[in-house]
PDB file of N, CA and C in Angstrom:
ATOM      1  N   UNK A   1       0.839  -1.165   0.000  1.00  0.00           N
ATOM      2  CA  UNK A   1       0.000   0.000   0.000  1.00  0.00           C
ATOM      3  C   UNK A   1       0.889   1.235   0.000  1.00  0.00           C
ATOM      4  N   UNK A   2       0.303   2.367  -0.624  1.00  0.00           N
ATOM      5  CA  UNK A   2       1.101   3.466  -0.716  1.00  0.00           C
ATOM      6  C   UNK A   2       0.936   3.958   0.467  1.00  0.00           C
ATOM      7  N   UNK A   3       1.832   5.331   0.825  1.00  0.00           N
ATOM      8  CA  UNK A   3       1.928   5.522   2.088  1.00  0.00           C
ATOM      9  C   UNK A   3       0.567   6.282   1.973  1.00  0.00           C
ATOM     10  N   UNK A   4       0.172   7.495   1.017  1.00  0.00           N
ATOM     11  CA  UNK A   4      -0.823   8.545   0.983  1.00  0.00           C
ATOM     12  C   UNK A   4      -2.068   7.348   1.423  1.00  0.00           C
ATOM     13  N   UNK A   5      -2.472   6.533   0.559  1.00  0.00           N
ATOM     14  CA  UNK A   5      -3.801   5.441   0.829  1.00  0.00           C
ATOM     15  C   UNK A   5      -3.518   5.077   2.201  1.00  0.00           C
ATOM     16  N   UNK A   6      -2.309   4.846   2.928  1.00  0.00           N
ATOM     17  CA  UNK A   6      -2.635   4.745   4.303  1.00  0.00           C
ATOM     18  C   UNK A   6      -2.947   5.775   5.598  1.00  0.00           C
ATOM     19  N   UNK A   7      -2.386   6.961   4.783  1.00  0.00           N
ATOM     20  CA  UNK A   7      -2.629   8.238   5.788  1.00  0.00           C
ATOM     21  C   UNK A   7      -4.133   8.392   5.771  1.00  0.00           C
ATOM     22  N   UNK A   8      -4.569   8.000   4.511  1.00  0.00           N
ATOM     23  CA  UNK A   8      -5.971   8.256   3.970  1.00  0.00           C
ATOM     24  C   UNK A   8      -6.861   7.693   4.689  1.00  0.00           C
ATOM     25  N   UNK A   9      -6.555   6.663   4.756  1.00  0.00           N
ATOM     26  CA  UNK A   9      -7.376   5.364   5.572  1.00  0.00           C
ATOM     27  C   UNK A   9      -7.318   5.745   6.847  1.00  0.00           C
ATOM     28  N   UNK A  10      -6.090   5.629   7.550  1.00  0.00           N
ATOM     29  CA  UNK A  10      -5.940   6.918   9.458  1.00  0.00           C
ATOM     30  C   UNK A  10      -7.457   7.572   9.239  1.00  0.00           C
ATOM     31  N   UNK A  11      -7.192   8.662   8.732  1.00  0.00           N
ATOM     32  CA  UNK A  11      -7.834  10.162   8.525  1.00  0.00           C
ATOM     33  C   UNK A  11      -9.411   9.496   8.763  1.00  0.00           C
ATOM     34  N   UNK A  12      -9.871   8.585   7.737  1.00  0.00           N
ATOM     35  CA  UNK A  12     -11.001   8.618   7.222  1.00  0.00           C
ATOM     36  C   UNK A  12     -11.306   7.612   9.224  1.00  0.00           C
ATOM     37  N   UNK A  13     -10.609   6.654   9.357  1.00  0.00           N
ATOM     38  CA  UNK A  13     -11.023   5.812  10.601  1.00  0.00           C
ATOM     39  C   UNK A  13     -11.330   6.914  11.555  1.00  0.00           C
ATOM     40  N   UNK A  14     -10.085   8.082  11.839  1.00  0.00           N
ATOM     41  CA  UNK A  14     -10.450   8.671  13.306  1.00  0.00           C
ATOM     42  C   UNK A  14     -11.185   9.591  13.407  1.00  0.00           C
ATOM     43  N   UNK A  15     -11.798  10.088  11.784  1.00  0.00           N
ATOM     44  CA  UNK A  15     -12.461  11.111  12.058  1.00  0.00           C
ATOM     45  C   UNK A  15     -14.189  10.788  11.841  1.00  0.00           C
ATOM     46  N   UNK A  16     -14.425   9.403  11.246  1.00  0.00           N
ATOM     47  CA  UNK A  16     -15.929   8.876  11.617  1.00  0.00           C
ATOM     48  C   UNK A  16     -16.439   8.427  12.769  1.00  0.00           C
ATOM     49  N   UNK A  17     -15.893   8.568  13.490  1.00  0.00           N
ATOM     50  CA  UNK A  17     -16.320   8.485  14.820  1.00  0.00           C
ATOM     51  C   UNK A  17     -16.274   9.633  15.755  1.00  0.00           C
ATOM     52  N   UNK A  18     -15.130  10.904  15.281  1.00  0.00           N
ATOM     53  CA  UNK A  18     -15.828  12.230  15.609  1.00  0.00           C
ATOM     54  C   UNK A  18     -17.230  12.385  15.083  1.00  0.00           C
ATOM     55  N   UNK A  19     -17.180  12.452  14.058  1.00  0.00           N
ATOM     56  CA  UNK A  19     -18.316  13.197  13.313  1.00  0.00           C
ATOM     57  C   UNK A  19     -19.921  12.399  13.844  1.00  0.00           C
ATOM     58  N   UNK A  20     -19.320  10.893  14.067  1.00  0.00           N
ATOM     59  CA  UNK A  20     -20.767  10.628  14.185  1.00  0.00           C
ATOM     60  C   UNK A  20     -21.008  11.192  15.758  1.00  0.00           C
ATOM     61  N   UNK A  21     -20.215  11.031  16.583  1.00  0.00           N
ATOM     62  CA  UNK A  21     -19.688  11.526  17.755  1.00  0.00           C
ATOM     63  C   UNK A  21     -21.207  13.070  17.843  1.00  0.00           C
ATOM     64  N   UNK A  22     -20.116  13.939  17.153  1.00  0.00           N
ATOM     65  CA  UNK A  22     -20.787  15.505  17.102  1.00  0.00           C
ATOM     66  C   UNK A  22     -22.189  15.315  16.690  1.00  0.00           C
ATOM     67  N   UNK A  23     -22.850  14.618  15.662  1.00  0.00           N
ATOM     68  CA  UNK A  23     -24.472  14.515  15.761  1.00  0.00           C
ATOM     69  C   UNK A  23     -25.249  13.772  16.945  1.00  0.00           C
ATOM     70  N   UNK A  24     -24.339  13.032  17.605  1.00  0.00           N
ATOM     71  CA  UNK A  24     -25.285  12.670  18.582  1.00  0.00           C
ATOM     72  C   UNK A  24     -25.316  13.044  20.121  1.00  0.00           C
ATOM     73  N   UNK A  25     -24.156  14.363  19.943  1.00  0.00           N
ATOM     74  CA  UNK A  25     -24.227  15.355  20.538  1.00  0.00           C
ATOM     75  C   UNK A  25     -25.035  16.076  20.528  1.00  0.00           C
ATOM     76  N   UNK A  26     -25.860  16.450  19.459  1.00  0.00           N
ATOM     77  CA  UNK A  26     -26.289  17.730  18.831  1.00  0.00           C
ATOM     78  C   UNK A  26     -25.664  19.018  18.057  1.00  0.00           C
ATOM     79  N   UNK A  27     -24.451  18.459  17.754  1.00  0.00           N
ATOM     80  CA  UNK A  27     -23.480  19.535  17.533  1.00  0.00           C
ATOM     81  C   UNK A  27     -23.584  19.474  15.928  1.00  0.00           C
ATOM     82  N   UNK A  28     -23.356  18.276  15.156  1.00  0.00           N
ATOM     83  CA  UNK A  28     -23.762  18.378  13.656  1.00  0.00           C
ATOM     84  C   UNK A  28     -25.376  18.242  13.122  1.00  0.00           C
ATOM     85  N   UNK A  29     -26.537  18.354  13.902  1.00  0.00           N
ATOM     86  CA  UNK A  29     -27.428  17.976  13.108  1.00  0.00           C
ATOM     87  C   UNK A  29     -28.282  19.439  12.979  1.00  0.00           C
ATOM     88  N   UNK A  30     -29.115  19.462  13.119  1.00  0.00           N
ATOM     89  CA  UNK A  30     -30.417  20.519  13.197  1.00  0.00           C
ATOM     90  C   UNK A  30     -30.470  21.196  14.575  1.00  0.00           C
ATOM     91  N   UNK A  31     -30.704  22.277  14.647  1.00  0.00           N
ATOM     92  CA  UNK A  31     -30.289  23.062  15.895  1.00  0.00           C
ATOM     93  C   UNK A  31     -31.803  22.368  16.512  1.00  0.00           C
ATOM     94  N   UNK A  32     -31.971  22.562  18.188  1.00  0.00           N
ATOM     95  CA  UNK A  32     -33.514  22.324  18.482  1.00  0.00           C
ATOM     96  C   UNK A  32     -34.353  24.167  17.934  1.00  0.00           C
ATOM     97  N   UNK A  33     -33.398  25.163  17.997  1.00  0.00           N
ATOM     98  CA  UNK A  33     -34.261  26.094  17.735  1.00  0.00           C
ATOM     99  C   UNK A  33     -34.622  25.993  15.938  1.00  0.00           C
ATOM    100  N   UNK A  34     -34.007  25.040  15.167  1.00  0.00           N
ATOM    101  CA  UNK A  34     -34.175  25.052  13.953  1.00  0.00           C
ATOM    102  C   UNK A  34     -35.272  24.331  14.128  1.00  0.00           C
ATOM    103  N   UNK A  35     -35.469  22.770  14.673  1.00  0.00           N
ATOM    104  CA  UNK A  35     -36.802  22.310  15.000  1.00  0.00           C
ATOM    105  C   UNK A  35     -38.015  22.537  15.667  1.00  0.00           C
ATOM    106  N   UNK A  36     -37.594  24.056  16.517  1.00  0.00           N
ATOM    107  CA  UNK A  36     -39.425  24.146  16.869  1.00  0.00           C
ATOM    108  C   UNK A  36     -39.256  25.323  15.503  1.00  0.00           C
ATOM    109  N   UNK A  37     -38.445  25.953  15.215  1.00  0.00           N
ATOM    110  CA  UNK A  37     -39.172  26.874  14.039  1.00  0.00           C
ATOM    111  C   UNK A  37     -39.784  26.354  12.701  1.00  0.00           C
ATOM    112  N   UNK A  38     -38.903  25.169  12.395  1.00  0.00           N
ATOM    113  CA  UNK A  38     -39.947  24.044  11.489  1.00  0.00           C
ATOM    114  C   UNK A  38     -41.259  23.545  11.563  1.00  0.00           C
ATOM    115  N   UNK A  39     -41.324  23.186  13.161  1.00  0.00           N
ATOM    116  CA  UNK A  39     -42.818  23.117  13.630  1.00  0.00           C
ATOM    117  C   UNK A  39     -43.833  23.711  13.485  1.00  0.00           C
ATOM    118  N   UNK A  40     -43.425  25.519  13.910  1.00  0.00           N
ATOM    119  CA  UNK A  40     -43.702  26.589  13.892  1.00  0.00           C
ATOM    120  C   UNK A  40     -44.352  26.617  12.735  1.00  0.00           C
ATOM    121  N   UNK A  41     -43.736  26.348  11.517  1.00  0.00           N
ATOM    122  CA  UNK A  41     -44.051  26.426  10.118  1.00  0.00           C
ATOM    123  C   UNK A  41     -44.949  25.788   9.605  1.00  0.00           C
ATOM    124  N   UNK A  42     -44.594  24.455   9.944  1.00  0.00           N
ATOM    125  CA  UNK A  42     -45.858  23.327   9.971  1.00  0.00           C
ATOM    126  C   UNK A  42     -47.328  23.527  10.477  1.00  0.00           C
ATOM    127  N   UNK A  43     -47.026  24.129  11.437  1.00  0.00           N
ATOM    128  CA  UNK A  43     -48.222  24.575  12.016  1.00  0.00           C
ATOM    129  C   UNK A  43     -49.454  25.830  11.711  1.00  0.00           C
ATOM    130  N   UNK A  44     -48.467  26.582  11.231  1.00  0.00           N
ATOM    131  CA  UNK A  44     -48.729  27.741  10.600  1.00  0.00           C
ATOM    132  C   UNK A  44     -49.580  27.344   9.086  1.00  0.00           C
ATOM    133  N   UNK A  45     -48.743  26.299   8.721  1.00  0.00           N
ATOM    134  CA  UNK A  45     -49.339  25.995   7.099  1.00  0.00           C
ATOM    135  C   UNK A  45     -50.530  25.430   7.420  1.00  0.00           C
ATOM    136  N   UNK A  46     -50.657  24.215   8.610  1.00  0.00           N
ATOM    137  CA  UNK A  46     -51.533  23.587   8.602  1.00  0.00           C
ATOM    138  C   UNK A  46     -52.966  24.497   9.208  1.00  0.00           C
ATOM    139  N   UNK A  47     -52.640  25.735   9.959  1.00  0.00           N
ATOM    140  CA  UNK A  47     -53.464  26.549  10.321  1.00  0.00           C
ATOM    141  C   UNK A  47     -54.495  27.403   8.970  1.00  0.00           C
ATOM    142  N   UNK A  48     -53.468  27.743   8.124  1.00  0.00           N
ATOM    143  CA  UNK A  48     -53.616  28.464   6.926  1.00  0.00           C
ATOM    144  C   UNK A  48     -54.562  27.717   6.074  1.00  0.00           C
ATOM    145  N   UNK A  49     -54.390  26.216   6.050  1.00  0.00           N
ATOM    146  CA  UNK A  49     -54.737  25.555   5.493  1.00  0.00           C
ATOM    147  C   UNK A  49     -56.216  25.165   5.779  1.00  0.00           C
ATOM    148  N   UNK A  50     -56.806  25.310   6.891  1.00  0.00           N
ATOM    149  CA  UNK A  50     -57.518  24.880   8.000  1.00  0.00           C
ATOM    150  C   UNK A  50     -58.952  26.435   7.691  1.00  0.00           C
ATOM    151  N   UNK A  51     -57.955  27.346   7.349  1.00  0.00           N
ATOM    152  CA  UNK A  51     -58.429  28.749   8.018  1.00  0.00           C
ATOM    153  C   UNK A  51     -59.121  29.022   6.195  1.00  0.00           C
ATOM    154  N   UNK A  52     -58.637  28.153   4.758  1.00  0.00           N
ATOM    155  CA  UNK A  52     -58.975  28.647   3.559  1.00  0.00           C
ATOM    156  C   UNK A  52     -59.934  27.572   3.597  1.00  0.00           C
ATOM    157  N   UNK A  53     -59.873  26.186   3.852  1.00  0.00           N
ATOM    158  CA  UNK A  53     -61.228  25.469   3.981  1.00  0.00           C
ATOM    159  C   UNK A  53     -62.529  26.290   4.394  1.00  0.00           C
ATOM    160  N   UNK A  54     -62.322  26.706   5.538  1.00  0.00           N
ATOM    161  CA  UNK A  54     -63.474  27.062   6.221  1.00  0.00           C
ATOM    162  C   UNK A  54     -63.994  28.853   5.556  1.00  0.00           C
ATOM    163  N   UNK A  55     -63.099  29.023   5.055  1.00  0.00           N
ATOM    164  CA  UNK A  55     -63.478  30.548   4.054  1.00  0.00           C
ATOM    165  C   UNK A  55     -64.210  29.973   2.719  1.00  0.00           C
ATOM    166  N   UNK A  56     -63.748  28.995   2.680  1.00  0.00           N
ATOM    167  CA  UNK A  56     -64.188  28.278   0.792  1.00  0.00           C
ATOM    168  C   UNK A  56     -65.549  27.728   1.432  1.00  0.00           C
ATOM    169  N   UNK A  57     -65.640  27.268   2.366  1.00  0.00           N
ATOM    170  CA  UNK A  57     -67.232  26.331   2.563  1.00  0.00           C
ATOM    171  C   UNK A  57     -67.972  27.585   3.133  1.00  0.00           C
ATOM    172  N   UNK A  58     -67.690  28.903   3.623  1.00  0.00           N
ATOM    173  CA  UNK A  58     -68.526  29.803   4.210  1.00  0.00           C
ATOM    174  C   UNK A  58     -69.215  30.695   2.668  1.00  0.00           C
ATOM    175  N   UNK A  59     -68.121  30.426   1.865  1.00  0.00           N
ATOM    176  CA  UNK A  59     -68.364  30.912   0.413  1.00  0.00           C
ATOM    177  C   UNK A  59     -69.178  30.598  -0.294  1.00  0.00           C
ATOM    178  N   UNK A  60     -69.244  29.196   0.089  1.00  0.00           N
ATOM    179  CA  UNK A  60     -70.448  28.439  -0.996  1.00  0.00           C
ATOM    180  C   UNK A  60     -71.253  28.371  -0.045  1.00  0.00           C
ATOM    181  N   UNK A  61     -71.586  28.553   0.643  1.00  0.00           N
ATOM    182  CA  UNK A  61     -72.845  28.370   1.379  1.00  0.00           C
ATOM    183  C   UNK A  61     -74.027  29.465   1.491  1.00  0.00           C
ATOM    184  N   UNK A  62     -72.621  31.081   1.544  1.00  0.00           N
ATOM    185  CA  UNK A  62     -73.313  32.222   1.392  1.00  0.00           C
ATOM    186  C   UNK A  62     -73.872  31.957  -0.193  1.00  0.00           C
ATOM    187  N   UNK A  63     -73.116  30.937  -1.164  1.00  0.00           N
ATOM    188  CA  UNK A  63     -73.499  31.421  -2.263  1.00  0.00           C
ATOM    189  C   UNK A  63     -75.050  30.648  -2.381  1.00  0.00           C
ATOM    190  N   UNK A  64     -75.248  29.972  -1.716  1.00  0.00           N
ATOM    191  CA  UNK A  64     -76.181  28.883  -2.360  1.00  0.00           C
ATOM    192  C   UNK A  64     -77.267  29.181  -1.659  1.00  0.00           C
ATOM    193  N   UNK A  65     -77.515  30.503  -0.213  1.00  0.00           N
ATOM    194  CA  UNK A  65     -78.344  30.786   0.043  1.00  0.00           C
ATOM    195  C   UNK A  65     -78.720  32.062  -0.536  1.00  0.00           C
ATOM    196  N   UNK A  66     -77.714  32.720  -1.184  1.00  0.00           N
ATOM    197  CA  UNK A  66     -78.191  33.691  -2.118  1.00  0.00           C
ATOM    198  C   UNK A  66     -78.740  33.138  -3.358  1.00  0.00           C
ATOM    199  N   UNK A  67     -78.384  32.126  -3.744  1.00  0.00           N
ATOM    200  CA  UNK A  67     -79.239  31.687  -5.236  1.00  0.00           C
ATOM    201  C   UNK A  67     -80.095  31.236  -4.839  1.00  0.00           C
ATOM    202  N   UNK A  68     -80.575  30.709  -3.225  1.00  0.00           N
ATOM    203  CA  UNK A  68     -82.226  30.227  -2.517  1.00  0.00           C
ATOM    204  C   UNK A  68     -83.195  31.008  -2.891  1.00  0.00           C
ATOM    205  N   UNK A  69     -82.284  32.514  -2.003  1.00  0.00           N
ATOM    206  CA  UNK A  69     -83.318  33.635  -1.878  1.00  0.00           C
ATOM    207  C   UNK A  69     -83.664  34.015  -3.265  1.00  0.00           C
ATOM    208  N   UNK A  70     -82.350  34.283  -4.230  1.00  0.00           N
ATOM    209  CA  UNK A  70     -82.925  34.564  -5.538  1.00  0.00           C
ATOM    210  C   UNK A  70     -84.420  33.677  -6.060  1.00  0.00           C
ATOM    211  N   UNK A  71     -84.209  32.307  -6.072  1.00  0.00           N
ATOM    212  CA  UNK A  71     -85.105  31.644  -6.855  1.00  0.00           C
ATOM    213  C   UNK A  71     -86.655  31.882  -5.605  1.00  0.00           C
ATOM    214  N   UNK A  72     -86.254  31.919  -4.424  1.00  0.00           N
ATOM    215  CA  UNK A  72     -88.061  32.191  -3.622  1.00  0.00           C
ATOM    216  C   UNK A  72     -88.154  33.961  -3.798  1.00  0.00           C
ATOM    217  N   UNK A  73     -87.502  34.881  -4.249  1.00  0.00           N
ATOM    218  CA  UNK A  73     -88.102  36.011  -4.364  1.00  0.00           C
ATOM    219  C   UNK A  73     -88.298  35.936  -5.975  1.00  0.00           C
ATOM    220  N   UNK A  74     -88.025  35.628  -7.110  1.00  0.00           N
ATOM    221  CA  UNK A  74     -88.280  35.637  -8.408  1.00  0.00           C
ATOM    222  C   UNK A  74     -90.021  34.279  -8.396  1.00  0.00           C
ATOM    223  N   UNK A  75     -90.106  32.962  -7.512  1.00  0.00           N
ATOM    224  CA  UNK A  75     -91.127  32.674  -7.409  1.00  0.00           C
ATOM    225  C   UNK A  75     -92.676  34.420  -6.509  1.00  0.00           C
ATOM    226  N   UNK A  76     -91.818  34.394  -5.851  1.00  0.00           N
ATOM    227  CA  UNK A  76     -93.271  35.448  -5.383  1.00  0.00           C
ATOM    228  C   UNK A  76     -93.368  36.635  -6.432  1.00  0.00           C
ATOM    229  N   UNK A  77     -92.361  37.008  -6.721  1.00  0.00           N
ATOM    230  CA  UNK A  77     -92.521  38.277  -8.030  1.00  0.00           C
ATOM    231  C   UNK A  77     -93.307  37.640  -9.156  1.00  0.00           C
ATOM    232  N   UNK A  78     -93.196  36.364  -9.664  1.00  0.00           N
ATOM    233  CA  UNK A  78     -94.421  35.872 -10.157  1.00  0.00           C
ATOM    234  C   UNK A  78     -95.856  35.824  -9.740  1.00  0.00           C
ATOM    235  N   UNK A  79     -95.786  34.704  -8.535  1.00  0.00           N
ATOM    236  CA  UNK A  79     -96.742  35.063  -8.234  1.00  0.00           C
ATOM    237  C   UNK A  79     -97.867  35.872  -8.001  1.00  0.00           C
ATOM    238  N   UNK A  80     -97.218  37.419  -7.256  1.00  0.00           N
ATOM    239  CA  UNK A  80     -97.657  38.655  -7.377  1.00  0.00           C
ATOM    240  C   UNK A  80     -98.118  39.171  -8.837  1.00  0.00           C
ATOM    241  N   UNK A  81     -97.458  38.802  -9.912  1.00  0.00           N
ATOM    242  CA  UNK A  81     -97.783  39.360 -10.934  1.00  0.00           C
ATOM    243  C   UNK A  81     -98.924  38.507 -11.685  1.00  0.00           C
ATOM    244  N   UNK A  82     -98.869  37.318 -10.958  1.00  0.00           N
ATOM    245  CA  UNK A  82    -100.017  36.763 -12.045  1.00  0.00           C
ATOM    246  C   UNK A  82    -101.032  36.880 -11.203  1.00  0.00           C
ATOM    247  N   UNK A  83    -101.093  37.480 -10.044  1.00  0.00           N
ATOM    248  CA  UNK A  83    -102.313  37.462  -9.126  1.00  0.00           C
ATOM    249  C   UNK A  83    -103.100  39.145  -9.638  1.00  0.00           C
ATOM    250  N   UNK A  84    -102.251  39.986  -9.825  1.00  0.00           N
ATOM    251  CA  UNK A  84    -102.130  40.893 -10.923  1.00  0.00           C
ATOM    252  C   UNK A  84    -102.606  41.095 -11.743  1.00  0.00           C
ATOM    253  N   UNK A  85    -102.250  40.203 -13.040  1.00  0.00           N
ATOM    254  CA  UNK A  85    -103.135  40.267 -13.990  1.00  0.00           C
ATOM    255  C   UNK A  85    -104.138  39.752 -13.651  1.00  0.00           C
ATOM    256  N   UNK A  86    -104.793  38.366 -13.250  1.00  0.00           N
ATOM    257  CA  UNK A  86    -106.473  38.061 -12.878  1.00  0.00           C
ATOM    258  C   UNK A  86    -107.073  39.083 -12.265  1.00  0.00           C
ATOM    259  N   UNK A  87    -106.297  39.861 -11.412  1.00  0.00           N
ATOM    260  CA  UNK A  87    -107.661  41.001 -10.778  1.00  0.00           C
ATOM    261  C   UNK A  87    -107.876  41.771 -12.237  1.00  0.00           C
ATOM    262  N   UNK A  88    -106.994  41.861 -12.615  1.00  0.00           N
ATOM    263  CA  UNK A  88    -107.328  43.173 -14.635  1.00  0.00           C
ATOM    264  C   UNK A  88    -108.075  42.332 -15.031  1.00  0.00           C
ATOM    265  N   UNK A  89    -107.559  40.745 -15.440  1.00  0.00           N
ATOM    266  CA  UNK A  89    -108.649  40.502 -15.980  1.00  0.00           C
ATOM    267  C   UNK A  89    -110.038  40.458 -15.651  1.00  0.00           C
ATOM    268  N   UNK A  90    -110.120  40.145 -14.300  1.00  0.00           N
ATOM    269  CA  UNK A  90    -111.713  40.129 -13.475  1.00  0.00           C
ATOM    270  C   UNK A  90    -112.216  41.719 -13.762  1.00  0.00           C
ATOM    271  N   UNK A  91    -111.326  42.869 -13.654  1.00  0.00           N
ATOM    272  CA  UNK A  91    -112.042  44.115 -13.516  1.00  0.00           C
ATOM    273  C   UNK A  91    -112.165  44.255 -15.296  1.00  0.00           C
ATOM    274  N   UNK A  92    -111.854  43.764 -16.123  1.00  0.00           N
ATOM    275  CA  UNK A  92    -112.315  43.993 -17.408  1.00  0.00           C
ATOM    276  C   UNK A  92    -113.344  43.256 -17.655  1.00  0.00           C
ATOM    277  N   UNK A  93    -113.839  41.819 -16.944  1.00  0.00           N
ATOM    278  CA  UNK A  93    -114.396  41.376 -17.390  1.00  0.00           C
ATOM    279  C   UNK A  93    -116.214  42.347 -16.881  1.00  0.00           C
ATOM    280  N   UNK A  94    -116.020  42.635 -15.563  1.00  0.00           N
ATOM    281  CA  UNK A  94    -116.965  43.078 -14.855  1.00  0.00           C
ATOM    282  C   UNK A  94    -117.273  44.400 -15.795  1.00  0.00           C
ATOM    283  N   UNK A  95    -116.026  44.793 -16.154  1.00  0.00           N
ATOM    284  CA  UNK A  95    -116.335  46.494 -16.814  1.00  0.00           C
ATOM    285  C   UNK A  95    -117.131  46.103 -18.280  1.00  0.00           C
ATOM    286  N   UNK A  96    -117.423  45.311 -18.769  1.00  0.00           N
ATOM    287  CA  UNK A  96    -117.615  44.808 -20.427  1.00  0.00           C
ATOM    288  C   UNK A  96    -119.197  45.142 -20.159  1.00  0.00           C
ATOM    289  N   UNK A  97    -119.819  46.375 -20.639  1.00  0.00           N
ATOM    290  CA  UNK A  97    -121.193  46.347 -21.119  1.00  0.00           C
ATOM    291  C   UNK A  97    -122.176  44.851 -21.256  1.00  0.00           C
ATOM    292  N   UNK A  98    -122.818  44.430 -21.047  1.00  0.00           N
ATOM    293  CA  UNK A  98    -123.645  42.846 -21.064  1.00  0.00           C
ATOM    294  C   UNK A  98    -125.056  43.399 -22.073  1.00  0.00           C
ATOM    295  N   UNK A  99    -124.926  43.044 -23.348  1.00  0.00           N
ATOM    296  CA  UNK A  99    -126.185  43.542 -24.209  1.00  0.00           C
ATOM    297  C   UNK A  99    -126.953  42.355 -23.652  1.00  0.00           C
ATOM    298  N   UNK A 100    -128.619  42.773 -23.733  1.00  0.00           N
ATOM    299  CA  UNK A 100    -129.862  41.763 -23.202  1.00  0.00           C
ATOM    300  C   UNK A 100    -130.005  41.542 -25.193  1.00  0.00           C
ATOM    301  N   UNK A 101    -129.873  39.952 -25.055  1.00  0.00           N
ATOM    302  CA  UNK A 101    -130.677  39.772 -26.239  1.00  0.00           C
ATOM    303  C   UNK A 101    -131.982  39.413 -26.585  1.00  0.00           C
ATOM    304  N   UNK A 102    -132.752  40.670 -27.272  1.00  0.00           N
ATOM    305  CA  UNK A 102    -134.287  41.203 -27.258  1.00  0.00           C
ATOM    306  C   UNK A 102    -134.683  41.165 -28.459  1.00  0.00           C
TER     307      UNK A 102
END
């Protein structure tokens, strides 16, 4: 073996067991303040997420009681109007001269 491939080999032995060493320290991985601010985030999305559901179903609901009211006030605006015309027609019919046939 060359000498460099054996310095290499040293190097690589004493320093994997630092390193794994330092993550299970806490020293190489994710800070804990990096993990509650991830949380933080998570939470936030899942709030956001939570908070556009309930805007989208308040949406359609306002919408579908406005197209209620539309269709029961366009039924009585009929109604009214055809109750409307029968009184015209009743007062035309009453107003029509009646010849006696003599």
């Amino acid at each position: 073996m060359k000498k460099w491939q054996l310095l290499f080999l040293a190097l690589l032995l004493v320093s994997l067991p630092v390193l794994s060493s330092c993550e299970l320290l806490g020293m190489g991985g994710k800070s804990k303040e990096q993990q509650y601010l991830e949380q933080q985030l998570q939470l936030m999305q899942q709030q956001q997420a939570a908070q556009q559901k309930a805007q989208d179903d308040y949406y359609q609901a306002l919408q579908q009681g406005l197209q209620d009211y539309a269709n029961q006030l366009q039924a009585y605006q009929n109604a009214q109007l055809q109750q409307q015309q029968q009184a015209i027609q009743q007062a035309q019919q009453q107003a029509e001269p009646t010849i006696p046939y003599n």
